[in-house]
C-alpha atoms as a PDB file:
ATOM      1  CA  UNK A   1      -3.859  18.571   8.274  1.00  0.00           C
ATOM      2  CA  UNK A   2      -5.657  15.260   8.002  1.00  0.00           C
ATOM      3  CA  UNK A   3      -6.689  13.580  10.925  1.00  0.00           C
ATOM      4  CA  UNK A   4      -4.671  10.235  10.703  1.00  0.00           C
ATOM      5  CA  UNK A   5      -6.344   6.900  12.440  1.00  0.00           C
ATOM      6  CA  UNK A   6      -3.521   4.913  13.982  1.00  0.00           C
ATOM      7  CA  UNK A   7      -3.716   0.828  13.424  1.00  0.00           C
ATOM      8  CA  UNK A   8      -3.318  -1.592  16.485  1.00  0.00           C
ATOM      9  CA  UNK A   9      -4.878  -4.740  14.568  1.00  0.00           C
ATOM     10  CA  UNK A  10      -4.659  -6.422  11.450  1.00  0.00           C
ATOM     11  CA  UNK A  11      -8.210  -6.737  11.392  1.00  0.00           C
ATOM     12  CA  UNK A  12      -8.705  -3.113  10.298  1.00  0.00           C
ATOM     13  CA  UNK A  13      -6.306  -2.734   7.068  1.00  0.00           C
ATOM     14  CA  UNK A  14      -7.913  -2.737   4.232  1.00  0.00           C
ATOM     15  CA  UNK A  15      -6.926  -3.804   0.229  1.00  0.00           C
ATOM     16  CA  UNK A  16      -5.741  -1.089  -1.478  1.00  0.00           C
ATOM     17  CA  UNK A  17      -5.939   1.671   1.081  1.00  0.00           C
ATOM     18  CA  UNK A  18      -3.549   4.281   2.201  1.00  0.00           C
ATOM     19  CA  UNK A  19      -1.326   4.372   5.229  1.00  0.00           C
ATOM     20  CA  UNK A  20       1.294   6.643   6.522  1.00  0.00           C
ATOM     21  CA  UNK A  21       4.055   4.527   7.614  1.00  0.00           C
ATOM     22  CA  UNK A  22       7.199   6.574   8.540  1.00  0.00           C
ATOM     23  CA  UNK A  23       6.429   9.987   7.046  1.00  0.00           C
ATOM     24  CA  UNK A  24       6.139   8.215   3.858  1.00  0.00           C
ATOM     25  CA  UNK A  25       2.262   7.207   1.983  1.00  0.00           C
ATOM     26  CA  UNK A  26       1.971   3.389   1.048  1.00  0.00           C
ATOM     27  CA  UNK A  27      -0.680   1.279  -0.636  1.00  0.00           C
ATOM     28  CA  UNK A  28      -1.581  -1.733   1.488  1.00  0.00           C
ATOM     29  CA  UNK A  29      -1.218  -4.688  -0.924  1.00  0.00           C
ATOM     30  CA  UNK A  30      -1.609  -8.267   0.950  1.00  0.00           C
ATOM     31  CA  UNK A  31      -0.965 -10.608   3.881  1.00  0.00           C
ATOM     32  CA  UNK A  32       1.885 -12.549   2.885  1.00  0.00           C
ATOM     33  CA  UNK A  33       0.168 -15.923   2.029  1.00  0.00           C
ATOM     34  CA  UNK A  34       3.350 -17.767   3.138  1.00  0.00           C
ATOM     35  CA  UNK A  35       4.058 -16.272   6.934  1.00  0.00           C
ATOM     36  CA  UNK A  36       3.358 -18.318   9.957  1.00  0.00           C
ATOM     37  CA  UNK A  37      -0.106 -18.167  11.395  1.00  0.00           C
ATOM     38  CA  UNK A  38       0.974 -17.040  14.338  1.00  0.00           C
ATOM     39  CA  UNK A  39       3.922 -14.499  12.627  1.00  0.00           C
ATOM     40  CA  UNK A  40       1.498 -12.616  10.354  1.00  0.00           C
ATOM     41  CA  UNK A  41       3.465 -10.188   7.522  1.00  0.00           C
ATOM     42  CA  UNK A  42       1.680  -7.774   5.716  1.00  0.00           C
ATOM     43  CA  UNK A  43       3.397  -6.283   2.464  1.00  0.00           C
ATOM     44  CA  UNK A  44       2.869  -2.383   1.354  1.00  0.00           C
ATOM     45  CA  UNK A  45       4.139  -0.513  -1.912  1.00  0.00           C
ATOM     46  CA  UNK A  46       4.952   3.106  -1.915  1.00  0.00           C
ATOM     47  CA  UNK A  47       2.372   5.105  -3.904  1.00  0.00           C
ATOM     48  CA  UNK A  48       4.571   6.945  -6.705  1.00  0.00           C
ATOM     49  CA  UNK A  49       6.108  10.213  -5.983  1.00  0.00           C
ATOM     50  CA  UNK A  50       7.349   9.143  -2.893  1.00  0.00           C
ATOM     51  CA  UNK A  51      11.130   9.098  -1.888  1.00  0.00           C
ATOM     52  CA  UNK A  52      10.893   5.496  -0.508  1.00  0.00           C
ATOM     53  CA  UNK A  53      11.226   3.028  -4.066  1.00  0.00           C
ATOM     54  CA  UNK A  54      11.180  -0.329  -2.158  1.00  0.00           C
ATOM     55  CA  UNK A  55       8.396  -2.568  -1.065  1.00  0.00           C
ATOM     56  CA  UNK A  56       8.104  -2.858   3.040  1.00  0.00           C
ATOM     57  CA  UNK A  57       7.190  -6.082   4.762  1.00  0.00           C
ATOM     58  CA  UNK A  58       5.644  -5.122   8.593  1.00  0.00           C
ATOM     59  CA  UNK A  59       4.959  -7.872  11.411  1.00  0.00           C
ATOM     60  CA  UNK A  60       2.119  -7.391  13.366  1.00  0.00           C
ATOM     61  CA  UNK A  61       4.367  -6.077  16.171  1.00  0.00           C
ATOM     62  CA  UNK A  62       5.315  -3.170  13.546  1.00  0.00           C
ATOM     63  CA  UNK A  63       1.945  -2.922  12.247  1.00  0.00           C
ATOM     64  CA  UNK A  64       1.807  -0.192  15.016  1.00  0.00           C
ATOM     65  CA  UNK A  65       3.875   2.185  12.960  1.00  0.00           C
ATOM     66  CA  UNK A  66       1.118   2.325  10.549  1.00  0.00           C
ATOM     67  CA  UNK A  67      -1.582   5.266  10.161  1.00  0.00           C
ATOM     68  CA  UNK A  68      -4.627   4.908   8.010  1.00  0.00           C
ATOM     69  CA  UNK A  69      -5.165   8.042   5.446  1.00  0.00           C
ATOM     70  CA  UNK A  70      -9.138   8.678   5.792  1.00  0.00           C
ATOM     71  CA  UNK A  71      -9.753  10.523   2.531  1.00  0.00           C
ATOM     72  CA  UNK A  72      -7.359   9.454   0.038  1.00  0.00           C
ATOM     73  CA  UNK A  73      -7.635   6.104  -2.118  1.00  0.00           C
ATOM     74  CA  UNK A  74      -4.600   4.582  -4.193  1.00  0.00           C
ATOM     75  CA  UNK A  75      -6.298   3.934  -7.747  1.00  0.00           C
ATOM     76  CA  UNK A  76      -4.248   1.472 -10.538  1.00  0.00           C
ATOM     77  CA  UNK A  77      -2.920   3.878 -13.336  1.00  0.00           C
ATOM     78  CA  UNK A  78      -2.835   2.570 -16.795  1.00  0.00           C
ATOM     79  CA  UNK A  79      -0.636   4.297 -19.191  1.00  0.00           C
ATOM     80  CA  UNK A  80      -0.737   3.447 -22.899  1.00  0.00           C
ATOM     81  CA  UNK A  81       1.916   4.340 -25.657  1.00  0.00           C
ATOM     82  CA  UNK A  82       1.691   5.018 -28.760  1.00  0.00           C
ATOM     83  CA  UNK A  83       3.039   1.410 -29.996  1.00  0.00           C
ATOM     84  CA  UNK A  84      -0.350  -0.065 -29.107  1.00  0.00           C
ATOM     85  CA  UNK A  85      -2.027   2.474 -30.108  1.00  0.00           C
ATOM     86  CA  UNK A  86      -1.035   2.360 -33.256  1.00  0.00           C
ATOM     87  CA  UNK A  87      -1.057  -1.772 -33.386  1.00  0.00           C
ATOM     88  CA  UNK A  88      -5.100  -1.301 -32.564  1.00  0.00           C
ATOM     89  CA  UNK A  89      -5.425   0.500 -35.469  1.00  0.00           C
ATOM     90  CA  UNK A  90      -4.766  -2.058 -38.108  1.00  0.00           C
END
């Protein structure tokens, strides 16, 4: 088993990184732009194949849930169908 590093400040997540929140592996996506300075949110996205579908929102009080995943890296997947590939042709 991985050895998980538990998050007590904001200071330490990082853009597009991994965290185990709940049981459950999300991609850390951005402090919301439009919280209160002093009521910080932080938005996550589930990495696919998980059971959770649904964005979470975590205040820095519930930021302590939240357990950074050392050796894995969420990565953007591109898929592209055969539509464009066949548009790129002509």
């Amino acid at each position: 088993m991985q050895e998980l590093e538990p998050i007590y400040e904001s200071t330490r997540l990082q853009g597009g990184a991994v965290y185990q929140i709940n049981g459950v592996l999300y991609k850390y996506l951005y402090s919301d732009p439009y919280a209160r300075i002093d009521h910080p949110r932080f938005k996550f996205s589930p990495l696919p194949g998980q059971r959770r579908k649904s964005e979470l929102v975590l205040n820095k009080n519930s930021l302590r849930k939240a357990y950074f995943v050392p050796s894995y890296r969420a990565s953007q997947v591109s898929t592209v169908s055969e539509d464009a590939v066949q548009m790129s042709l002509f």
